[in-house]
PDB file of N, CA and C in Angstrom:
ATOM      1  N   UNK A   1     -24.558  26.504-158.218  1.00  0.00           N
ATOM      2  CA  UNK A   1     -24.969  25.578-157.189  1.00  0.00           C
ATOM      3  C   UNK A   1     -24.804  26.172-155.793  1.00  0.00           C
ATOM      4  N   UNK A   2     -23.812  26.879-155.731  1.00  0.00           N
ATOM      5  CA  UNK A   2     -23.219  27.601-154.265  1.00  0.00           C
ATOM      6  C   UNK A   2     -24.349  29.119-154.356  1.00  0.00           C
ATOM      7  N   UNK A   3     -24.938  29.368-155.384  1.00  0.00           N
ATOM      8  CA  UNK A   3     -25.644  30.519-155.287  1.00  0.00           C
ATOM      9  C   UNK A   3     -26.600  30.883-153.825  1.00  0.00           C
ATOM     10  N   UNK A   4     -27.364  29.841-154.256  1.00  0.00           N
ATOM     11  CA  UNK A   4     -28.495  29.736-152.964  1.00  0.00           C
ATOM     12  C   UNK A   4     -27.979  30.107-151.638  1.00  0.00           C
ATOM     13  N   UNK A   5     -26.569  29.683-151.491  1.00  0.00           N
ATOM     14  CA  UNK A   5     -26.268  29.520-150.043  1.00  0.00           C
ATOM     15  C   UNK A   5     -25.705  31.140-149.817  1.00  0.00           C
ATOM     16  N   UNK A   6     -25.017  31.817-151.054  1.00  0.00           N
ATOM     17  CA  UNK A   6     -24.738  33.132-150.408  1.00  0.00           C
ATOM     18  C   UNK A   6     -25.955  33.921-150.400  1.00  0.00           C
ATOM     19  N   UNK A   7     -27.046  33.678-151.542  1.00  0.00           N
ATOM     20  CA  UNK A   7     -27.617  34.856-151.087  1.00  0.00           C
ATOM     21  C   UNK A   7     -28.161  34.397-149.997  1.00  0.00           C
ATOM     22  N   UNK A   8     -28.797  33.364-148.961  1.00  0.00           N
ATOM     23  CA  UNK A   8     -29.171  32.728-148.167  1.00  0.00           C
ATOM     24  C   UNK A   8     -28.911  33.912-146.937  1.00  0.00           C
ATOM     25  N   UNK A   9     -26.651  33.894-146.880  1.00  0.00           N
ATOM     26  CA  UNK A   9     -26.346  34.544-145.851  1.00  0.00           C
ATOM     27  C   UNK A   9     -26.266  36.102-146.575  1.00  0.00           C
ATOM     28  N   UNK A  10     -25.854  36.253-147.263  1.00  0.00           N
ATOM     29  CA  UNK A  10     -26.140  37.764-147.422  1.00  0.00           C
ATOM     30  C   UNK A  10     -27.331  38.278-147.327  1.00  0.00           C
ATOM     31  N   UNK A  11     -28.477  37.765-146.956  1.00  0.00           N
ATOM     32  CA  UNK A  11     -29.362  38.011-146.592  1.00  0.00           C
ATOM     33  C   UNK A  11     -29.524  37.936-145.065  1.00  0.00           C
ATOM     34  N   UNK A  12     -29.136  37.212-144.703  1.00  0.00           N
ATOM     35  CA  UNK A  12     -29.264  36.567-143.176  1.00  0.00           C
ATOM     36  C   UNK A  12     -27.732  37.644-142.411  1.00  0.00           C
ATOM     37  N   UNK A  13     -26.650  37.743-142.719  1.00  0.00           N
ATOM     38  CA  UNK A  13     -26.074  38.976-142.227  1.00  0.00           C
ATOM     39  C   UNK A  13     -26.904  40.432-142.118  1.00  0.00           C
ATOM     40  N   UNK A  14     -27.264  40.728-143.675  1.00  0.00           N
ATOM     41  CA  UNK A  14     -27.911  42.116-143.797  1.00  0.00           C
ATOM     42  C   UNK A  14     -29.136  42.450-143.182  1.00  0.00           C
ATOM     43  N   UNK A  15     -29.520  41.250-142.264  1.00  0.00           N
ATOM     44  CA  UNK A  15     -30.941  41.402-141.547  1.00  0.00           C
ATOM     45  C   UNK A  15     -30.653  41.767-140.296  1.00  0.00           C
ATOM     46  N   UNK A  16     -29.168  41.896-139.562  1.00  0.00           N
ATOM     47  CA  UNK A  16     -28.950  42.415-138.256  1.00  0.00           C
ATOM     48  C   UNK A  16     -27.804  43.188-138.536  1.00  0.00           C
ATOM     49  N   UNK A  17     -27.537  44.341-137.186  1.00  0.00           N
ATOM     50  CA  UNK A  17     -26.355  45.544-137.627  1.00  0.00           C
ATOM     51  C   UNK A  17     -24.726  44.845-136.944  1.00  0.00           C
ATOM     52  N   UNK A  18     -24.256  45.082-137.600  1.00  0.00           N
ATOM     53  CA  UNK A  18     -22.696  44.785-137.420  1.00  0.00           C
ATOM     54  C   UNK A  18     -22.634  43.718-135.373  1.00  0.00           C
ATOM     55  N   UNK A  19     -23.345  45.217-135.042  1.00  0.00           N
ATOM     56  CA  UNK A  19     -23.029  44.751-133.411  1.00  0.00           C
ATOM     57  C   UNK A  19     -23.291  43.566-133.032  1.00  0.00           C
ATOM     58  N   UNK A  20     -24.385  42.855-133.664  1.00  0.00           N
ATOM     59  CA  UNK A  20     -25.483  42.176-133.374  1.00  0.00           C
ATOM     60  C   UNK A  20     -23.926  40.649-133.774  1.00  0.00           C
ATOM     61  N   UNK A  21     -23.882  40.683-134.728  1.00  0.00           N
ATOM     62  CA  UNK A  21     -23.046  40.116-135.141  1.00  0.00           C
ATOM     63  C   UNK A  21     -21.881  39.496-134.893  1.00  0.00           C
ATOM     64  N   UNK A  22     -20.978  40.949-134.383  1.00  0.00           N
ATOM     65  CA  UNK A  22     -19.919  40.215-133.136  1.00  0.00           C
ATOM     66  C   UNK A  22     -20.475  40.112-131.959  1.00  0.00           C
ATOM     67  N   UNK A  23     -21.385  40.351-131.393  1.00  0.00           N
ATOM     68  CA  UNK A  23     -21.469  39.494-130.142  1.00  0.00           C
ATOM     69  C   UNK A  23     -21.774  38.176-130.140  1.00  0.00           C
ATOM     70  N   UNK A  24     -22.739  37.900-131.397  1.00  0.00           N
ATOM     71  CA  UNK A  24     -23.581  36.589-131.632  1.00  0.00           C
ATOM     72  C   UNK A  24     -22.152  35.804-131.778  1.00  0.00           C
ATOM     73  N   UNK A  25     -21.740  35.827-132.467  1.00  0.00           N
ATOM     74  CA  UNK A  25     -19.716  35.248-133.069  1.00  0.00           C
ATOM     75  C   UNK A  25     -19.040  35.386-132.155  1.00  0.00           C
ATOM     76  N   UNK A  26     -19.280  35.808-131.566  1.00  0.00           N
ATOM     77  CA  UNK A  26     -18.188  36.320-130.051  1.00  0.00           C
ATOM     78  C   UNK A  26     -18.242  34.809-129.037  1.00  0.00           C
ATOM     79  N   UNK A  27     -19.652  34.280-129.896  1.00  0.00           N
ATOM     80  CA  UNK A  27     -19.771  32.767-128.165  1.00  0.00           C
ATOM     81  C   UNK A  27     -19.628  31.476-129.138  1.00  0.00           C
ATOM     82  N   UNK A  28     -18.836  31.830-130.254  1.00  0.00           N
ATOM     83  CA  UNK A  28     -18.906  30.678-131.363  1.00  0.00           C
ATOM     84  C   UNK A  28     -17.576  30.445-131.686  1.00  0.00           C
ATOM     85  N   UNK A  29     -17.770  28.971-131.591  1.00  0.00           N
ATOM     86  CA  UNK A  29     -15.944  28.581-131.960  1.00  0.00           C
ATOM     87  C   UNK A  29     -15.701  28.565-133.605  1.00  0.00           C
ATOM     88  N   UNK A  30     -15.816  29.717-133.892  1.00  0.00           N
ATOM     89  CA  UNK A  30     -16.024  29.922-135.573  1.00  0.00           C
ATOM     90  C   UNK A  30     -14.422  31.149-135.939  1.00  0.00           C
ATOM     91  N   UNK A  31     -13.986  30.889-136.874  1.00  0.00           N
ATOM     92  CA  UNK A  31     -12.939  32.208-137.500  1.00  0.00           C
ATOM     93  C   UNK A  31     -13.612  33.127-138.230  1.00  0.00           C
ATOM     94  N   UNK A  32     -13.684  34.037-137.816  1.00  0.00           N
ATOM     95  CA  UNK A  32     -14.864  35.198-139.082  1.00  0.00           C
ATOM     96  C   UNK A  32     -13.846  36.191-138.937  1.00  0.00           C
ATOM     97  N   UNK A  33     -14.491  37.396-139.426  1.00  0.00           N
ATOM     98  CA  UNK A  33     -13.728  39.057-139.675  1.00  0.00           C
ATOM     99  C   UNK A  33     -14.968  39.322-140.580  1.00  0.00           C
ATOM    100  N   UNK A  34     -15.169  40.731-139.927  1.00  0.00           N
ATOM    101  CA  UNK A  34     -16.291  41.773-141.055  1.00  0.00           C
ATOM    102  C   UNK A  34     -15.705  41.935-141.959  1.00  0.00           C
ATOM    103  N   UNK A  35     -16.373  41.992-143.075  1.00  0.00           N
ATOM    104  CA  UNK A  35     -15.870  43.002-144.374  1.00  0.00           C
ATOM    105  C   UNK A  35     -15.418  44.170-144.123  1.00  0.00           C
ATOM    106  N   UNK A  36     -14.468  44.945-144.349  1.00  0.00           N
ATOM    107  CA  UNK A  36     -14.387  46.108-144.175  1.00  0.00           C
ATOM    108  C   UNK A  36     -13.787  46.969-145.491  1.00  0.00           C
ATOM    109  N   UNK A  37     -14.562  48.295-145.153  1.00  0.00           N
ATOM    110  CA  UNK A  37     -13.509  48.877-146.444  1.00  0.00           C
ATOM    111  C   UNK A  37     -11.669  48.952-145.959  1.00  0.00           C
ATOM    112  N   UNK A  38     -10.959  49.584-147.027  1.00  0.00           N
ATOM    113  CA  UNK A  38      -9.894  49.889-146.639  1.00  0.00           C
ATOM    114  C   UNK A  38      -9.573  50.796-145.488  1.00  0.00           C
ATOM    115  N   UNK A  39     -10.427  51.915-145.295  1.00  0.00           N
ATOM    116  CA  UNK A  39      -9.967  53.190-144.654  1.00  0.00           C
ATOM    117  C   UNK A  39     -10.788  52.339-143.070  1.00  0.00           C
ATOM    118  N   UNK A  40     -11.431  51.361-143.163  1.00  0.00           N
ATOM    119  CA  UNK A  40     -11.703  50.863-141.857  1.00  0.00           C
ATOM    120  C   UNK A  40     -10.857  49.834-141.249  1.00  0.00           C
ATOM    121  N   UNK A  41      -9.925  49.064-142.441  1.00  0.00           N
ATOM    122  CA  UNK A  41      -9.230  47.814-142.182  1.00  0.00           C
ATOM    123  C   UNK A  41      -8.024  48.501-141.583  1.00  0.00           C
ATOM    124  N   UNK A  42      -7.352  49.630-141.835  1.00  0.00           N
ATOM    125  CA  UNK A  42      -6.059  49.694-141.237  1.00  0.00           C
ATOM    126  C   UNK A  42      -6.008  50.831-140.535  1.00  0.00           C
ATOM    127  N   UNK A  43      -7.346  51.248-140.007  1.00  0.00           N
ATOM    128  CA  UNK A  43      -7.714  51.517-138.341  1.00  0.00           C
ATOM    129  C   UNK A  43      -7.747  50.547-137.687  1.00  0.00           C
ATOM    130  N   UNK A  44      -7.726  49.401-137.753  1.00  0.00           N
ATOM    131  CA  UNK A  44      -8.123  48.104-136.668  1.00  0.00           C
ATOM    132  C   UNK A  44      -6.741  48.113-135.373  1.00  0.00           C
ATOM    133  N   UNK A  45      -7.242  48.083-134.738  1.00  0.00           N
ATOM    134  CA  UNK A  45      -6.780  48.264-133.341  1.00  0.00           C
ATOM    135  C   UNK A  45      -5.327  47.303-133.633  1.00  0.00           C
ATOM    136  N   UNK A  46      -5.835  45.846-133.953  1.00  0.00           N
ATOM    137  CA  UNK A  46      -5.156  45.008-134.503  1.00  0.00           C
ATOM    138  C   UNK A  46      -3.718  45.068-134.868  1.00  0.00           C
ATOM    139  N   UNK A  47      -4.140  45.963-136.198  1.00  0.00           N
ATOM    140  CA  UNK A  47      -2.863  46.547-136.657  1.00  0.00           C
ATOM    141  C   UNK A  47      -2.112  47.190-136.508  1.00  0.00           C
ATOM    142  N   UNK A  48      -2.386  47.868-135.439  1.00  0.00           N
ATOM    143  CA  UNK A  48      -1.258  49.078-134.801  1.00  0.00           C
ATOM    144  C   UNK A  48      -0.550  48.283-133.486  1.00  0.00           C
ATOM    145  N   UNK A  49      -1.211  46.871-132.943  1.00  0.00           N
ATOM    146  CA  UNK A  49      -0.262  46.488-131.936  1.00  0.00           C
ATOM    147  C   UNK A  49      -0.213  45.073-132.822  1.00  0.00           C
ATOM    148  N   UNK A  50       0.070  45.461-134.200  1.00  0.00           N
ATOM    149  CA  UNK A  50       1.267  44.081-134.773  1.00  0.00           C
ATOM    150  C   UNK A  50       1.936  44.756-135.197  1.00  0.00           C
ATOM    151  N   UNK A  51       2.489  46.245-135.003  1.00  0.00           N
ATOM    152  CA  UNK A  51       2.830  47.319-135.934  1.00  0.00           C
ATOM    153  C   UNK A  51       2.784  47.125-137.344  1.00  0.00           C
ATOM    154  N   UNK A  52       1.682  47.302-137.976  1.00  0.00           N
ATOM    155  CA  UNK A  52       1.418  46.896-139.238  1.00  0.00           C
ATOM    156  C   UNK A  52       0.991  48.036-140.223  1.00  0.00           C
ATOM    157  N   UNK A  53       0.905  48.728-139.403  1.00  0.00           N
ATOM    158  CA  UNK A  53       1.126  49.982-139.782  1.00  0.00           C
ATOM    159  C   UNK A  53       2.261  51.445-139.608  1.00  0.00           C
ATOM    160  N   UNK A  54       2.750  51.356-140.457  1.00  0.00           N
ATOM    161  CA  UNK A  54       4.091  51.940-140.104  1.00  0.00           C
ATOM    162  C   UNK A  54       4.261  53.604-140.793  1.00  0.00           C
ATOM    163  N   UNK A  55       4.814  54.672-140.138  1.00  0.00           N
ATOM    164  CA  UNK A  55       4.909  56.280-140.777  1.00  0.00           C
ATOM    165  C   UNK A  55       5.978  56.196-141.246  1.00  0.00           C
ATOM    166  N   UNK A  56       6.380  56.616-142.394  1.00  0.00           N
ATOM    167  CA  UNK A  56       8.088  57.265-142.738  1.00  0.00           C
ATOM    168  C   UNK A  56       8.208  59.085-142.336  1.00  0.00           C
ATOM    169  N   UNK A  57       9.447  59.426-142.795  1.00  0.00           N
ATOM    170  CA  UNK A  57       9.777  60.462-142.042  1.00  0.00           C
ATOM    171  C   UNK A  57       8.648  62.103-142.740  1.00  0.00           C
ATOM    172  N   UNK A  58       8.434  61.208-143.774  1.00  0.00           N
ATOM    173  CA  UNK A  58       7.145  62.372-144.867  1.00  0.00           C
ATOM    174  C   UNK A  58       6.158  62.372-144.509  1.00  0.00           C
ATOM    175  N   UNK A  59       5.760  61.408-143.456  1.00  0.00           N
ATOM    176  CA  UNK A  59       4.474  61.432-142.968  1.00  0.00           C
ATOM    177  C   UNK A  59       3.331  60.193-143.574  1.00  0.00           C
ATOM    178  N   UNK A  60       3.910  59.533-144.810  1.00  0.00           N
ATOM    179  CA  UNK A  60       3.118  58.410-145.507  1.00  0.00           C
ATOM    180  C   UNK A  60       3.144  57.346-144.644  1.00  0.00           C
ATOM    181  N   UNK A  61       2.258  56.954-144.596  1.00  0.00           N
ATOM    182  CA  UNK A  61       1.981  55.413-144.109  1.00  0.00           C
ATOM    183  C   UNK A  61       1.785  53.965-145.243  1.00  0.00           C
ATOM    184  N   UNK A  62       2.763  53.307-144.366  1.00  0.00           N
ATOM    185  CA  UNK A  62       3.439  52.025-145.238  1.00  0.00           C
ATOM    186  C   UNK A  62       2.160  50.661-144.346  1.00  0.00           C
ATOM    187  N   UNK A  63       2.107  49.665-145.106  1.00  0.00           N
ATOM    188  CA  UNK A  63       2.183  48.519-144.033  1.00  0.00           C
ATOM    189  C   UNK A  63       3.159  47.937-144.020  1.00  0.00           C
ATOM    190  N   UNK A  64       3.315  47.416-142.979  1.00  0.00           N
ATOM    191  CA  UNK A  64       4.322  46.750-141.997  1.00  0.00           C
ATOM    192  C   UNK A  64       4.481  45.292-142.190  1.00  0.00           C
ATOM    193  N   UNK A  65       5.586  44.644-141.867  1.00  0.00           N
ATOM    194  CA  UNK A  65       5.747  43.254-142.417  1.00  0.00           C
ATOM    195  C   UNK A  65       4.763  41.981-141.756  1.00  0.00           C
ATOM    196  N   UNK A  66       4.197  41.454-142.305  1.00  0.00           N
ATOM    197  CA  UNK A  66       3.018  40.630-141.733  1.00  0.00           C
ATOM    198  C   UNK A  66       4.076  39.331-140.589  1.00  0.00           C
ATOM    199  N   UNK A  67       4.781  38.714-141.349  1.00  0.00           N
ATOM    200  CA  UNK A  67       5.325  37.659-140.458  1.00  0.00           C
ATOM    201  C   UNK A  67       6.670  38.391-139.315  1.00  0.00           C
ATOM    202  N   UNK A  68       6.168  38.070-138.311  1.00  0.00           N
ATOM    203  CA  UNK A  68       7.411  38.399-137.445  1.00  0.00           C
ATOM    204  C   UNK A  68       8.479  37.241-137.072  1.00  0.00           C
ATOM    205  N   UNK A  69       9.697  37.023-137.290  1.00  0.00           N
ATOM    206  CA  UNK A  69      10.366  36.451-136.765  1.00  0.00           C
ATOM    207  C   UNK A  69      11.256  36.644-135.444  1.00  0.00           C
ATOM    208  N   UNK A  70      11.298  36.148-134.306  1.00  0.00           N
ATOM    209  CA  UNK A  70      12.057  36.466-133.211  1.00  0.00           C
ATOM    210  C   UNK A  70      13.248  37.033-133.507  1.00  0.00           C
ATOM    211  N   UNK A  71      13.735  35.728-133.953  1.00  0.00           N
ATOM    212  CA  UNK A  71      15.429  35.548-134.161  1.00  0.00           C
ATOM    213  C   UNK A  71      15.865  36.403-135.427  1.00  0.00           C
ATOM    214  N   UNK A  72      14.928  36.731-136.513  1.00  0.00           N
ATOM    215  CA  UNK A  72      15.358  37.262-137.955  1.00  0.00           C
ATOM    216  C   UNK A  72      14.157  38.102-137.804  1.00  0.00           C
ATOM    217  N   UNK A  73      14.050  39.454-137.583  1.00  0.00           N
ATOM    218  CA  UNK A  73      13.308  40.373-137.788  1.00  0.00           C
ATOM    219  C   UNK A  73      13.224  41.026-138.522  1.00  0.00           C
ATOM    220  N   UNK A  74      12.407  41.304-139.982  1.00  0.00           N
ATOM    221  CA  UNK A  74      12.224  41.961-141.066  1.00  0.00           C
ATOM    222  C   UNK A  74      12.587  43.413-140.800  1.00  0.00           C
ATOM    223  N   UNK A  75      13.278  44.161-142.018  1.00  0.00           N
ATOM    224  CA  UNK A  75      13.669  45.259-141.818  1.00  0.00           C
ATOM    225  C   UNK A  75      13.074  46.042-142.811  1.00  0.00           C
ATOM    226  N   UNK A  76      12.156  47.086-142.488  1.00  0.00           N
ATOM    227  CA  UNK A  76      11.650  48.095-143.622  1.00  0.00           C
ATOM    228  C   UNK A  76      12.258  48.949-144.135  1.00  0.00           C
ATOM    229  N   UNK A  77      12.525  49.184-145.294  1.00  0.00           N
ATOM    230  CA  UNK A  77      13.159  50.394-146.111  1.00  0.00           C
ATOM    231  C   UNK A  77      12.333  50.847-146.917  1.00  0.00           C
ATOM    232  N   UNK A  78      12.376  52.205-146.362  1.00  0.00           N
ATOM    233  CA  UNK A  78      11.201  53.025-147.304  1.00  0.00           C
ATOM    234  C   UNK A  78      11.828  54.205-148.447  1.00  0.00           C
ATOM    235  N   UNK A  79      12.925  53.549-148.629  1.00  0.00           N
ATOM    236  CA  UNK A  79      13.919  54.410-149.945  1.00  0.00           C
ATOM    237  C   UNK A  79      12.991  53.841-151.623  1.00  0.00           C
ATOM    238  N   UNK A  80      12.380  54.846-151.986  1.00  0.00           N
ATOM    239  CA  UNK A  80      12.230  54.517-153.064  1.00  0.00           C
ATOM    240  C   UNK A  80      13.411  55.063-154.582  1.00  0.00           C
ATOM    241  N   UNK A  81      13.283  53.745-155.131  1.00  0.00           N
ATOM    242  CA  UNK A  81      14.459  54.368-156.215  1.00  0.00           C
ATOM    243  C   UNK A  81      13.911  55.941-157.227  1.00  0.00           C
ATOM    244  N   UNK A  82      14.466  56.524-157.663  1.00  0.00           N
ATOM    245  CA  UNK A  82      14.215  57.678-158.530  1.00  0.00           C
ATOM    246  C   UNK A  82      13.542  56.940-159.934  1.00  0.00           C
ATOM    247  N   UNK A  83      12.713  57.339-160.778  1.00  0.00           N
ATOM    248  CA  UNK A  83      12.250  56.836-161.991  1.00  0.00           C
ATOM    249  C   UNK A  83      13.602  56.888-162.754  1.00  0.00           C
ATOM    250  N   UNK A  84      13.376  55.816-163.450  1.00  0.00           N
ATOM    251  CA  UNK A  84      14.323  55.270-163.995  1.00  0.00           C
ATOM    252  C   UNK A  84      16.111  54.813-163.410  1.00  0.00           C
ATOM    253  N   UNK A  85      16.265  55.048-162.247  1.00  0.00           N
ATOM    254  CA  UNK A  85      17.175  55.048-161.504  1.00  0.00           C
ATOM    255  C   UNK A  85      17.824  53.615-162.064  1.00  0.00           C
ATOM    256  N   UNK A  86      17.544  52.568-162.431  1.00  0.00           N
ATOM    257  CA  UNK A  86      17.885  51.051-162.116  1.00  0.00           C
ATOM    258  C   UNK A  86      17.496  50.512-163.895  1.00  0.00           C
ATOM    259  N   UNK A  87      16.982  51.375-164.532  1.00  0.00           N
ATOM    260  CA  UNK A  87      16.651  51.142-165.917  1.00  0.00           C
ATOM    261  C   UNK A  87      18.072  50.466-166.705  1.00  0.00           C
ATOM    262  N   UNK A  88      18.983  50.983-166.613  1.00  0.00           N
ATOM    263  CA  UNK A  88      20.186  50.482-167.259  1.00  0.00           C
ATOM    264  C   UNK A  88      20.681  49.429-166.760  1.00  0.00           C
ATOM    265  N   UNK A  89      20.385  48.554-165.742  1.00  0.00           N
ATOM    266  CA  UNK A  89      21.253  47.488-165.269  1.00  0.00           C
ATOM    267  C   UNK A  89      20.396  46.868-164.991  1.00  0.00           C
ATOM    268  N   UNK A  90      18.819  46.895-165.023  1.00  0.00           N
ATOM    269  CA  UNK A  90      17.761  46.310-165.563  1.00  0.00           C
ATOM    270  C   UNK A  90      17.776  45.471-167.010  1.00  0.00           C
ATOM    271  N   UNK A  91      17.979  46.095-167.710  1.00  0.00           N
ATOM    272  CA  UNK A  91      18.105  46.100-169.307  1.00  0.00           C
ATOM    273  C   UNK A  91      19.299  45.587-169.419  1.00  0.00           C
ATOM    274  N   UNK A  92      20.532  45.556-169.244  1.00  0.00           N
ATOM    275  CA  UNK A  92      21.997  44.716-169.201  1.00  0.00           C
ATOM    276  C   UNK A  92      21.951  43.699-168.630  1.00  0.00           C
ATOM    277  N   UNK A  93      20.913  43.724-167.505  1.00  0.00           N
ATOM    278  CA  UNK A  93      20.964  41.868-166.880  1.00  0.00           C
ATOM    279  C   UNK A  93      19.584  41.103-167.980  1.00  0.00           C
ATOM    280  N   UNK A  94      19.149  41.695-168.600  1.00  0.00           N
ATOM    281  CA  UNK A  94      17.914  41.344-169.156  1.00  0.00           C
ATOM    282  C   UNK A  94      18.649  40.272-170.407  1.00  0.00           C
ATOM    283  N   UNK A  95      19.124  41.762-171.347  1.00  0.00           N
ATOM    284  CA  UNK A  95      20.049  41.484-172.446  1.00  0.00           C
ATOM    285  C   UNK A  95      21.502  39.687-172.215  1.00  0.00           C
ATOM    286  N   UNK A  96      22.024  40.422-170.731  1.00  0.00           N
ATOM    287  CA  UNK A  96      22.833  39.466-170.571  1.00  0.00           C
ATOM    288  C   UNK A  96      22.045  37.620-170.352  1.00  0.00           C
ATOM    289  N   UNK A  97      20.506  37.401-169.714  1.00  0.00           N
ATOM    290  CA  UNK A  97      20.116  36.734-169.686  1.00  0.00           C
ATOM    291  C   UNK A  97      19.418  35.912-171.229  1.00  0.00           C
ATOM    292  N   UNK A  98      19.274  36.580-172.065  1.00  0.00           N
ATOM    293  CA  UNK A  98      18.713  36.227-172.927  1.00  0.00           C
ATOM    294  C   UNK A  98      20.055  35.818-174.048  1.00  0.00           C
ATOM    295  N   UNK A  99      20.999  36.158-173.604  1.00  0.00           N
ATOM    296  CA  UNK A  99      22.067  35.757-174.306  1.00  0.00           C
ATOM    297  C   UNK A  99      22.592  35.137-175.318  1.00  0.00           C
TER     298      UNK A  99
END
């Protein structure tokens, strides 16, 4: 029943280029966002002044905690455990739960 209406706009988007788009949206009291791929979404300007994108000391890039709190500010730790590091006390709280 909802068919008609996307291809409607997926048609009606794909008939003008991106630009055309945010400006037209730009004078509209509407919430939108382009589709984007990944490697375009966390280039967004956006995300680097919500720091949402974050480096560790290896050079990988993490994202960053979405909600900010003033008073309680999320803390990132980018320690990953070793494989199998936590396997045994995994499995003993497992065992102990099923009791």
């Amino acid at each position: 029943m909802q068919q008609p209406v996307k291809d409607f706009l997926a048609m009606t988007f794909a008939a003008k280029p991106m630009v055309y788009w945010q400006a037209f949206l730009a004078k509209v009291d509407v919430c939108w966002s382009p589709v984007r791929s990944l490697n375009e979404a966390v280039r967004d300007p956006h995300l680097k002044q919500r720091d949402m994108l974050l480096q560790d000391e290896q050079g990988s890039y993490h994202l960053g905690i979405p909600i900010k709190y003033r008073n309680e500010p999320g803390q990132v730790n980018f320690t990953l455990p070793e494989f199998g590091q936590h396997t045994h006390e995994v499995l003993q709280q497992w065992s102990t739960d099923k009791g």
